[in-house]
C-alpha atoms as a PDB file:
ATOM      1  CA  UNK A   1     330.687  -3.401  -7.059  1.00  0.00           C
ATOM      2  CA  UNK A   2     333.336  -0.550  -6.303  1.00  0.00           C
ATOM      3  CA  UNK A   3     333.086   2.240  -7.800  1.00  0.00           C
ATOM      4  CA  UNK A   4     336.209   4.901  -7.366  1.00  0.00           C
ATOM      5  CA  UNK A   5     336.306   8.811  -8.702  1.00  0.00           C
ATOM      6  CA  UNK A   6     339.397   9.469 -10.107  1.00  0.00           C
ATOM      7  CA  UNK A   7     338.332  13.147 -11.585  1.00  0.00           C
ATOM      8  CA  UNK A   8     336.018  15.073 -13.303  1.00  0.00           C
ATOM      9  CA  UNK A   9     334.105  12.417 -15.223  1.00  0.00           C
ATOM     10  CA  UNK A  10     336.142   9.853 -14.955  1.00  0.00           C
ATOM     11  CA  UNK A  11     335.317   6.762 -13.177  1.00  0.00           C
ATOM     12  CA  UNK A  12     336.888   3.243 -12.233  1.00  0.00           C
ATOM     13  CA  UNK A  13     333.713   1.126 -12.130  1.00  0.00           C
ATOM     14  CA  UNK A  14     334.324  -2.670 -10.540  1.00  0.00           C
ATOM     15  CA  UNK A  15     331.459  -4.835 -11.593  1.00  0.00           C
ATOM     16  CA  UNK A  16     330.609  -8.354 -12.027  1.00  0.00           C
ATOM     17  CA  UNK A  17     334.648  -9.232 -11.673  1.00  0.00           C
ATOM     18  CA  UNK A  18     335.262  -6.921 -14.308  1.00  0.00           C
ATOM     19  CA  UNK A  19     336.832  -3.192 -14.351  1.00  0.00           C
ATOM     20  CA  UNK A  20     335.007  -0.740 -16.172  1.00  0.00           C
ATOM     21  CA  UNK A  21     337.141   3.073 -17.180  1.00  0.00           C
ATOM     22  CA  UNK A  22     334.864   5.200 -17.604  1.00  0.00           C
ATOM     23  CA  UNK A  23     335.410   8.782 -19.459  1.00  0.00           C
ATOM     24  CA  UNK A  24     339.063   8.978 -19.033  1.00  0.00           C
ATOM     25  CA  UNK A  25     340.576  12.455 -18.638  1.00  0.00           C
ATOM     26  CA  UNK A  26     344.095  11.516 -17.369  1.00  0.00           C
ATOM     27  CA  UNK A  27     346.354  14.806 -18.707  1.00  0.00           C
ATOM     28  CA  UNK A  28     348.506  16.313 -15.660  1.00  0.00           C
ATOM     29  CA  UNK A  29     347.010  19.698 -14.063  1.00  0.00           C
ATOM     30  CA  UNK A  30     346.956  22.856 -16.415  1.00  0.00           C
ATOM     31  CA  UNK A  31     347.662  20.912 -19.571  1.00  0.00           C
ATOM     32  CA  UNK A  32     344.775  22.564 -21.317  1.00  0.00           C
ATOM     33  CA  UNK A  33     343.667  25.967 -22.244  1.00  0.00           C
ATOM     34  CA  UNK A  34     340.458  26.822 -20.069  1.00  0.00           C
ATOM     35  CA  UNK A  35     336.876  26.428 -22.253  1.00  0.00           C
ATOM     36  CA  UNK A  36     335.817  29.596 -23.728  1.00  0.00           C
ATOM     37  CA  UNK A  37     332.749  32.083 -22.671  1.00  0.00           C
ATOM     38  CA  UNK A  38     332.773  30.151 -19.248  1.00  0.00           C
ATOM     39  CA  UNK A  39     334.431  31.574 -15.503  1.00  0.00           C
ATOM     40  CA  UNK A  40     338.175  31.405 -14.394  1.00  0.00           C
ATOM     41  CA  UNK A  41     339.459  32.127 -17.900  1.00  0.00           C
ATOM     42  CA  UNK A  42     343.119  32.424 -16.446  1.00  0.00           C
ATOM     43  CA  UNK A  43     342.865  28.887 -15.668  1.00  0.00           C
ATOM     44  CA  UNK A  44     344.254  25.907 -17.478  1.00  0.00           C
ATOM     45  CA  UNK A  45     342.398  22.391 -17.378  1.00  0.00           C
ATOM     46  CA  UNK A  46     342.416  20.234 -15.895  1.00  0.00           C
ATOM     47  CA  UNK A  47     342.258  22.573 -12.461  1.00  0.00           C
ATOM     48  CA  UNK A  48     343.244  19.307 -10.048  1.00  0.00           C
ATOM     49  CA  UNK A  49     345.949  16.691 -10.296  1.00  0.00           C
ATOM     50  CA  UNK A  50     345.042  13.384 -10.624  1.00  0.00           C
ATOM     51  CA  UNK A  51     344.756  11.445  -6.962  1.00  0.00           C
ATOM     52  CA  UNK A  52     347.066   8.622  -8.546  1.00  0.00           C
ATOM     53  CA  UNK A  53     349.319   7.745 -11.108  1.00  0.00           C
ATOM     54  CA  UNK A  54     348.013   6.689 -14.814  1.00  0.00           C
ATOM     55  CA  UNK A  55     349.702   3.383 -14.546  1.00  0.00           C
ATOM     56  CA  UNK A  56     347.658   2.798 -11.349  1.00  0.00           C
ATOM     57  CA  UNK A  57     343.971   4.370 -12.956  1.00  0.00           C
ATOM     58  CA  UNK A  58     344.678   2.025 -15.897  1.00  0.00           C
ATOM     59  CA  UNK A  59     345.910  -1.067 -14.370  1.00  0.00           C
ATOM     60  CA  UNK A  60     343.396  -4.692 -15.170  1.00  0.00           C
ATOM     61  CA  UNK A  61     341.133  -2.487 -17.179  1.00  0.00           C
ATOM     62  CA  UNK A  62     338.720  -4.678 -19.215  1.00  0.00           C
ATOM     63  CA  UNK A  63     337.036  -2.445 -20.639  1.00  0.00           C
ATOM     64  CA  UNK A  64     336.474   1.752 -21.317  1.00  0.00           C
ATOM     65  CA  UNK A  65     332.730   3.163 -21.971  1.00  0.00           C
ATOM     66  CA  UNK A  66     333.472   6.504 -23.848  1.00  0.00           C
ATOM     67  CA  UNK A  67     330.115   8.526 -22.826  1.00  0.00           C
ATOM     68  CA  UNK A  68     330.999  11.361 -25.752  1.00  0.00           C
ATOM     69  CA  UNK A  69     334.181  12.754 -26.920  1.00  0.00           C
ATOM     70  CA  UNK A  70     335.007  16.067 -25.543  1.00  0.00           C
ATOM     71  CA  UNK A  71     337.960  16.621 -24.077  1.00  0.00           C
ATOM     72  CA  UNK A  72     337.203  16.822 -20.588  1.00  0.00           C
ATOM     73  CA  UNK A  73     335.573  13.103 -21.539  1.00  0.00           C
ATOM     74  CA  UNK A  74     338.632  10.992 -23.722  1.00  0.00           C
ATOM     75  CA  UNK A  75     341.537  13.220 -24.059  1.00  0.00           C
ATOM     76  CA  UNK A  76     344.794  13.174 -25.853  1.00  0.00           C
ATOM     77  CA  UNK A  77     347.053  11.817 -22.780  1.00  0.00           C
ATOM     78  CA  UNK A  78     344.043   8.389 -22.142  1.00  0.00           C
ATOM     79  CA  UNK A  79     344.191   8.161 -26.322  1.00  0.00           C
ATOM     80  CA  UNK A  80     348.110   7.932 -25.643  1.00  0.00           C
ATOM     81  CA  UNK A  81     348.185   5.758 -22.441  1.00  0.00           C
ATOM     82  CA  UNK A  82     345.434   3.311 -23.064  1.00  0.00           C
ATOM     83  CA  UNK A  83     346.005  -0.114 -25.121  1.00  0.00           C
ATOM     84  CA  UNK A  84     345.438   0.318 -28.275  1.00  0.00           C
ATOM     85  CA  UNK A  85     343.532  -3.801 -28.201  1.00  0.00           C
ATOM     86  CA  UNK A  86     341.778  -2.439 -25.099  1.00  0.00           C
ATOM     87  CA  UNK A  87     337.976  -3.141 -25.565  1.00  0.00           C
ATOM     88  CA  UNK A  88     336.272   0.407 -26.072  1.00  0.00           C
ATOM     89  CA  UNK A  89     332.651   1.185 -25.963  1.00  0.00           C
ATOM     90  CA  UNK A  90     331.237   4.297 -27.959  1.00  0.00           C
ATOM     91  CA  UNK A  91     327.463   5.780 -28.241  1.00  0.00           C
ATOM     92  CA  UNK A  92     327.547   5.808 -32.152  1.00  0.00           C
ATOM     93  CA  UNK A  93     329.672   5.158 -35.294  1.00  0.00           C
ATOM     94  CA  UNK A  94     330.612   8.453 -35.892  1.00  0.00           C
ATOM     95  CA  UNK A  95     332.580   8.630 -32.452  1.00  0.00           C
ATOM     96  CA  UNK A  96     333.691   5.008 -33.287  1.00  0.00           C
ATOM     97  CA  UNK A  97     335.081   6.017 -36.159  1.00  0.00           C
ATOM     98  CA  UNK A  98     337.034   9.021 -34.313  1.00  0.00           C
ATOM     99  CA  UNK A  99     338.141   6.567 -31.752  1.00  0.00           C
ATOM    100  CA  UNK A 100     339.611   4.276 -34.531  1.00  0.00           C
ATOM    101  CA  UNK A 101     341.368   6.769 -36.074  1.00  0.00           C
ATOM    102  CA  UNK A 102     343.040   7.408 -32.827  1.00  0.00           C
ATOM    103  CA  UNK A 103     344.448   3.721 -33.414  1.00  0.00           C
ATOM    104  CA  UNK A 104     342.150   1.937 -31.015  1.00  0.00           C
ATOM    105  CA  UNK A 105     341.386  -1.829 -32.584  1.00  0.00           C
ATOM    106  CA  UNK A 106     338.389  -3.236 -30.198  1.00  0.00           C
ATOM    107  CA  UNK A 107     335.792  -0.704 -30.854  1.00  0.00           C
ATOM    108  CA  UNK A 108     332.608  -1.402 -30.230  1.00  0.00           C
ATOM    109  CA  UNK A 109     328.895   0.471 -30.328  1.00  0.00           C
ATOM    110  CA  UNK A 110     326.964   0.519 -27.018  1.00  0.00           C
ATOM    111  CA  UNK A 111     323.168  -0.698 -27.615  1.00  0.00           C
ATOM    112  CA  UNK A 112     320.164  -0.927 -25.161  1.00  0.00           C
ATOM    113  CA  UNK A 113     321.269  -5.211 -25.306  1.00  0.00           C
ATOM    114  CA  UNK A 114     325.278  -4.887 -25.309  1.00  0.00           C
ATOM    115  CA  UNK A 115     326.735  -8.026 -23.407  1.00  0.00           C
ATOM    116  CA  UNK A 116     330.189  -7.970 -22.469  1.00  0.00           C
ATOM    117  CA  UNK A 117     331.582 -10.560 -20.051  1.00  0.00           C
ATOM    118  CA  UNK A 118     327.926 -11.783 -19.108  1.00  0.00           C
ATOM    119  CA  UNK A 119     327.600  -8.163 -18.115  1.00  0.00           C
ATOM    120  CA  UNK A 120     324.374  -6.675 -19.806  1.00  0.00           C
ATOM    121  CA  UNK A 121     325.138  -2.736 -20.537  1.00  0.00           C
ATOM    122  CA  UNK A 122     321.824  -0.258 -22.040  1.00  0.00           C
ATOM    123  CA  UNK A 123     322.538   2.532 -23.684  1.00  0.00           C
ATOM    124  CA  UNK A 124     320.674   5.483 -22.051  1.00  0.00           C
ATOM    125  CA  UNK A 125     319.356   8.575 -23.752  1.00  0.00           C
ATOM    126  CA  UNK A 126     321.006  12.167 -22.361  1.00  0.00           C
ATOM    127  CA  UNK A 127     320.100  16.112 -23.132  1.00  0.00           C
ATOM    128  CA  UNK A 128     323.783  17.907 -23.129  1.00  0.00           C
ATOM    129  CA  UNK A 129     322.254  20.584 -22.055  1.00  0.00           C
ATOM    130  CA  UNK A 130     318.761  22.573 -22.592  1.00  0.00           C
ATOM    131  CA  UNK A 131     317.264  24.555 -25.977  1.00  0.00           C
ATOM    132  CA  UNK A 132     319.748  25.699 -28.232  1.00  0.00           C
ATOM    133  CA  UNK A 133     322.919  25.098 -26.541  1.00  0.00           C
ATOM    134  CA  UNK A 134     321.977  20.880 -27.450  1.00  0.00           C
ATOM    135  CA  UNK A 135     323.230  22.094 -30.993  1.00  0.00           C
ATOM    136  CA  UNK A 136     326.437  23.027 -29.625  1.00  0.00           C
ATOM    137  CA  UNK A 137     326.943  20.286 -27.059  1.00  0.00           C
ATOM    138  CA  UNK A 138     326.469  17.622 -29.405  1.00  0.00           C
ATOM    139  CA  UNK A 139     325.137  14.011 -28.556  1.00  0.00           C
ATOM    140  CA  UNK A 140     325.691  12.251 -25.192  1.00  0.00           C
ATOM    141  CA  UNK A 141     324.550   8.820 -23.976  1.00  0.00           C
ATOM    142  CA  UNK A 142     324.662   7.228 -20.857  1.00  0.00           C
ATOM    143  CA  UNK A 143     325.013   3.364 -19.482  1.00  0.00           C
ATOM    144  CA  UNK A 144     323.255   1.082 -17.054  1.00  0.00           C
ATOM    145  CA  UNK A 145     324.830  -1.891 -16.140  1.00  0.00           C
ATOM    146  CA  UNK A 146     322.972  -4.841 -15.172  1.00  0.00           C
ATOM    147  CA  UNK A 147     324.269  -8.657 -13.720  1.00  0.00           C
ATOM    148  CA  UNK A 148     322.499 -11.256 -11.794  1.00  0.00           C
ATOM    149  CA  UNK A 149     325.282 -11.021  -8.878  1.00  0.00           C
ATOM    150  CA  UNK A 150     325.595  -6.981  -8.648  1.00  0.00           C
ATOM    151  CA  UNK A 151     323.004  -4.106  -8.249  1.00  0.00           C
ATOM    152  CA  UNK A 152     321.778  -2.359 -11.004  1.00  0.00           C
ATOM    153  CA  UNK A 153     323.985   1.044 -11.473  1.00  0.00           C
ATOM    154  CA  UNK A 154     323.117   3.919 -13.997  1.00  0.00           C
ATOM    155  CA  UNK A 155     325.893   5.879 -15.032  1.00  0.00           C
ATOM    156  CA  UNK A 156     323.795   8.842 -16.311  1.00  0.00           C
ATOM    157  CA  UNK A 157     326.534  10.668 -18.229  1.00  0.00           C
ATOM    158  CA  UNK A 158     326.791  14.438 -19.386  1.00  0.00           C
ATOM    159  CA  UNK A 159     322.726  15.600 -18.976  1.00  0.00           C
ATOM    160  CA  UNK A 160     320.765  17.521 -17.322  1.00  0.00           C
ATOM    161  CA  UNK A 161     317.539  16.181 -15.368  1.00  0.00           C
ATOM    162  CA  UNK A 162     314.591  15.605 -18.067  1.00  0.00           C
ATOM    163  CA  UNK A 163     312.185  12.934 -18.967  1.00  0.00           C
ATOM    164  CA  UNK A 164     314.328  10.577 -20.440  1.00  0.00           C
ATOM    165  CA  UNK A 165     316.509  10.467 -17.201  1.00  0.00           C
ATOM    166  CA  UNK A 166     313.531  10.282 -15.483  1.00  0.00           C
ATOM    167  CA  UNK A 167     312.644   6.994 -18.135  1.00  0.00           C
ATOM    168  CA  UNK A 168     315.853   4.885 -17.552  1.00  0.00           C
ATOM    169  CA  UNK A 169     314.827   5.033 -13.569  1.00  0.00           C
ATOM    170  CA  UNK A 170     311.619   4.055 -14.047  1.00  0.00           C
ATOM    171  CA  UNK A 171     312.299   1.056 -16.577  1.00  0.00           C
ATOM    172  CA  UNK A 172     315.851  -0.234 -15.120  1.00  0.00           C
ATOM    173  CA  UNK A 173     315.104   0.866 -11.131  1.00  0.00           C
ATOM    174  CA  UNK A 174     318.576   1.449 -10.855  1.00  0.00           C
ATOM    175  CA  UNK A 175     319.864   1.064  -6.834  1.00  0.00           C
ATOM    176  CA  UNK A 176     322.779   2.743  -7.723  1.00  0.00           C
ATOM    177  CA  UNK A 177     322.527   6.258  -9.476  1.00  0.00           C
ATOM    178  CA  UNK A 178     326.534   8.116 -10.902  1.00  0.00           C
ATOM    179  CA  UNK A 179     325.627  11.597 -11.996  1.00  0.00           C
ATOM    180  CA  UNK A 180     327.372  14.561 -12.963  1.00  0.00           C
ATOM    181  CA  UNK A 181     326.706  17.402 -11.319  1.00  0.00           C
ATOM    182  CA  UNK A 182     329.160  20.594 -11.316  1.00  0.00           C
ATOM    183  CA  UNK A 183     326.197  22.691 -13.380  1.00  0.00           C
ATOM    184  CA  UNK A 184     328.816  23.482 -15.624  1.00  0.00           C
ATOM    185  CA  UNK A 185     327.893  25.820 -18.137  1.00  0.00           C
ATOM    186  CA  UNK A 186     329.138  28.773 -20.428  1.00  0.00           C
ATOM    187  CA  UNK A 187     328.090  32.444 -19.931  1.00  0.00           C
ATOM    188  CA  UNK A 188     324.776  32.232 -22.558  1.00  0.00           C
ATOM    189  CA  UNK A 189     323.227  28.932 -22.566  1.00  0.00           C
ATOM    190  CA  UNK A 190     322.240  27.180 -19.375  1.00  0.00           C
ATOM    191  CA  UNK A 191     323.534  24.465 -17.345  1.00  0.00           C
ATOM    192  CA  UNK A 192     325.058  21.919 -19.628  1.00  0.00           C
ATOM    193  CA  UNK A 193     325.398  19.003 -16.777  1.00  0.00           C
ATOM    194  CA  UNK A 194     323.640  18.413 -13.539  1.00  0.00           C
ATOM    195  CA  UNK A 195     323.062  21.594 -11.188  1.00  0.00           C
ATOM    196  CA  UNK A 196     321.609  20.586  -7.097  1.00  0.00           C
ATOM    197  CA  UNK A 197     317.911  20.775  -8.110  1.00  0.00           C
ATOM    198  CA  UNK A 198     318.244  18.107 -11.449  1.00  0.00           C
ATOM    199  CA  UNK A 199     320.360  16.064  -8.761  1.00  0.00           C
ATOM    200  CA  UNK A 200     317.573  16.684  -6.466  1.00  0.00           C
ATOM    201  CA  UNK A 201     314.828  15.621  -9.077  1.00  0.00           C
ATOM    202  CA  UNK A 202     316.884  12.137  -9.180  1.00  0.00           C
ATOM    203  CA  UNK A 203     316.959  11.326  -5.978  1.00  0.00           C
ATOM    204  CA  UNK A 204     312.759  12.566  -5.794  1.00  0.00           C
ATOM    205  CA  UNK A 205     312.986   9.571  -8.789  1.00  0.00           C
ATOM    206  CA  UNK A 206     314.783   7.118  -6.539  1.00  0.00           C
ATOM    207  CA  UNK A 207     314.700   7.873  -3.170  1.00  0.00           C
ATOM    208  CA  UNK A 208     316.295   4.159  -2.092  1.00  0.00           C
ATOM    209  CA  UNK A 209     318.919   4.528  -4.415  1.00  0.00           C
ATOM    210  CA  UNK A 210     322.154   5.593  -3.574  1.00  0.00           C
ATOM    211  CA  UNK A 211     323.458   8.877  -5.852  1.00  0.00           C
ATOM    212  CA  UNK A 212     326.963   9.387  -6.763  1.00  0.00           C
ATOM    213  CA  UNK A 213     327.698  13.086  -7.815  1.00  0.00           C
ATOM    214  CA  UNK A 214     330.733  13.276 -10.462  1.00  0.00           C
ATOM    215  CA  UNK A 215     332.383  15.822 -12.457  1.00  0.00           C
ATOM    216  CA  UNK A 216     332.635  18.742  -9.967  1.00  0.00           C
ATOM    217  CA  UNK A 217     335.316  21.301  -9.982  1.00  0.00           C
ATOM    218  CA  UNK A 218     337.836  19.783 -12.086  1.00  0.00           C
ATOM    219  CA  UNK A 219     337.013  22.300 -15.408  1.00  0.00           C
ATOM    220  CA  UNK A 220     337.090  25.537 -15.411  1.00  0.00           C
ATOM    221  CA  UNK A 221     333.356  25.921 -16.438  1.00  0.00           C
ATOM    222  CA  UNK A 222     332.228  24.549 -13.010  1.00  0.00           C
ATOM    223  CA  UNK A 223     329.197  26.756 -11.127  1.00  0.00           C
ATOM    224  CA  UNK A 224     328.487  24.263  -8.085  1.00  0.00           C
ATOM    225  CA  UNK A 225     330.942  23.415  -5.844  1.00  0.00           C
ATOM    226  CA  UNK A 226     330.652  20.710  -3.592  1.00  0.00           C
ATOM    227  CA  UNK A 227     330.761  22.603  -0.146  1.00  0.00           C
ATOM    228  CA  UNK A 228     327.425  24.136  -2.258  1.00  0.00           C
ATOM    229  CA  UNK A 229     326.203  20.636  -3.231  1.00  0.00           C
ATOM    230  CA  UNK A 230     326.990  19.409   0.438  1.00  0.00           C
ATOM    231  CA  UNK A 231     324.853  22.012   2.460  1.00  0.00           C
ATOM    232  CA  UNK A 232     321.948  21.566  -0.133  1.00  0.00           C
ATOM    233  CA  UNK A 233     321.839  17.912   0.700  1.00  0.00           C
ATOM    234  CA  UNK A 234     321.904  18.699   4.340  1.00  0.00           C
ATOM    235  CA  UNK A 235     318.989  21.252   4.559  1.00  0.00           C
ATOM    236  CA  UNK A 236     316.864  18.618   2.341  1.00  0.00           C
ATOM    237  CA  UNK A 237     318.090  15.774   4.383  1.00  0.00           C
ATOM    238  CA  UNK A 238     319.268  13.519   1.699  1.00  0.00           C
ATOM    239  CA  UNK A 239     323.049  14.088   2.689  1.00  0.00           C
ATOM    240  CA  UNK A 240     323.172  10.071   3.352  1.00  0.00           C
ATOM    241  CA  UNK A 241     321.511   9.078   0.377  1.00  0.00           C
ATOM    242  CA  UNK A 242     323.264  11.349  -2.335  1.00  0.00           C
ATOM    243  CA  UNK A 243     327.355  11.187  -1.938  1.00  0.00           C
ATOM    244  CA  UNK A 244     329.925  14.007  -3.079  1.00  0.00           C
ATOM    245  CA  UNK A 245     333.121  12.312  -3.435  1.00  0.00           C
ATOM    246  CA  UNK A 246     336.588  13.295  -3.211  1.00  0.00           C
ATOM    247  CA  UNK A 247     339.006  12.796  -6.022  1.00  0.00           C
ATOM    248  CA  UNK A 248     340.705   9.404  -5.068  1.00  0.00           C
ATOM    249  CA  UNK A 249     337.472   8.064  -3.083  1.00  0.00           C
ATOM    250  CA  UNK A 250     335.524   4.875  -3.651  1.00  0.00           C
ATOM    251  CA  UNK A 251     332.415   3.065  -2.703  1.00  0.00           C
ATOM    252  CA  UNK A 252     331.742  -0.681  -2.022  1.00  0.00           C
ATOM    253  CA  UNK A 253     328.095  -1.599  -2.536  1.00  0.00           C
END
C-alpha cells in the first residue's frame, strides 16, 4: 500500500490496486474564514497550500471515504472538483443524504462488512472530542481496511484516544495505524482530535505497528505542532515507529 498526505485530513490511500481519497479538503490557501473561539483568528483556512495540483490529488480515484462532513473534512472546492459518478463512502444516511444533495450519484453507507473491489472496509466507532463538546462536534467514524494481499491499516478519523479506539486495535490488529493528531481544539472544550499523549496511548496499543500522524497545522485551531510532536517521539523513543509527515509525503508499506 502507499499511503500519501496531501493536507490536513486528507489522504491518498493506495490499496489492494485501488486508490482510496480520503477526507478531501482541496480549497486554495486562505479561502476560508478561520473557526471561531479557537487561536490565530486573523487567519484564513486553509493556512497551507496544497503540495500539488487538484487534477493530480484526484487523478484514478476509485473511490472517496467521507469520515464526517465538516469543512476542514469535504469542502465546497472537492464537492466541485470530484465526479459527480465517483463512488463515495459516508458513516450514515443523514450525511448521505447531504452528499447527494451536493449532486454526488454513487453514494454509499460504510458498515463494519462493506466490500468494495474485494477490499473489505469496517466502519470504526470515534469520540469527536470529550464531555460536552461531543454535542457540538457531531458524529465521526473511522475505517479499517482489510485484503488478503495488503496489511491491515486503520484510518482512525477525527477522535480522541478512548476505549473504542483502543477496541478496533485489539479486534482488527491493525499493522498500520493513520491518526490525526494536531490536538485541535476551541478555547472551552478540550482537545477535539488527537493531542501527543492519545497518539502515545496508540502506539502503547500497538507497539509493532507503524503510526501515521495527520491533520497537523493546516487549520487554524491547531495546538500541537509537529516540531512539538517530533521531540515528544524522540524523548519516548518511538520517533521510528510513529511518523509526522510533510504535506506532499508518502509511505510504501
Amino acid at each position: 500500500m502507499n499511503i500519501k498526505q496531501i493536507r490536513n485530513a486528507t489522504l491518498v490511500v493506495e490499496y489492494a490496486g485501488k486508490k482510496f481519497l480520503i477526507d478531501p479538503m482541496l480549497a486554495e490557501k486562505g479561502t476560508y474564514p478561520p473557526f471561531p473561539n479557537s487561536l490565530r483568528q486573523d487567519q484564513f483556512n486553509p493556512l497551507v497550500s496544497l503540495p500539488t495540483s487538484i487534477e493530480k490529488i484526484i487523478h484514478d480515484i476509485d473511490a472517496v471515504i467521507v469520515t464526517h462532513l465538516h469543512l476542514d473534512h469535504f469542502d465546497d472546492v472537492a464537492k466541485k472538483v470530484l465526479p459527480k459518478d465517483i463512488k463515495m463512502f459516508v458513516q450514515n444516511e443523514e450525511d448521505a443524504t447531504e452528499v447527494r444533495n451536493a449532486g454526488f450519484q454513487n453514494v454509499e453507507v460504510l458498515q463494519e462488512d462493506t466490500v468494495f473491489e474485494g477490499i473489505q472496509l469496517v466502519k470504526t466507532k470515534g469520540e469527536h472530542g470529550r464531555g460536552d463538546i461531543l454535542k457540538l462536534a457531531g458524529l465521526v467514524c473511522g475505517v479499517v481496511f482489510k485484503h488478503s494481499n495488503e496489511k491491515t491499516l486503520y484510518v482512525a478519523g477525527d477522535t480522541v484516544w478512548y476505549e473504542a479506539v483502543q477496541k478496533v486495535i485489539d479486534t482488527n490488529k491493525p499493522e498500520i495505524i493513520a491518526v490525526n493528531g494536531g490536538n485541535n481544539q476551541f478555547f472551552e472544550g478540550g482537545s477535539l482530535i488527537m493531542g501527543k499523549e492519545d497518539i502515545y496511548e496508540v502506539y502503547k496499543s500497538a507497539p509493532n505497528a507503524q503510526i501515521i500522524v495527520s491533520h497537523m497545522e493546516a487549520v487554524n485551531h491547531w495546538t500541537l505542532s509537529k516540531n512539538e510532536l517530533k521531540s515528544f517521539l524522540d524523548e519516548n523513543r518511538i520517533s521510528s515507529t510513529v511518523l509526522v509527515p510533510d504535506d506532499g509525503e508518502s509511505y510504501t508499506f
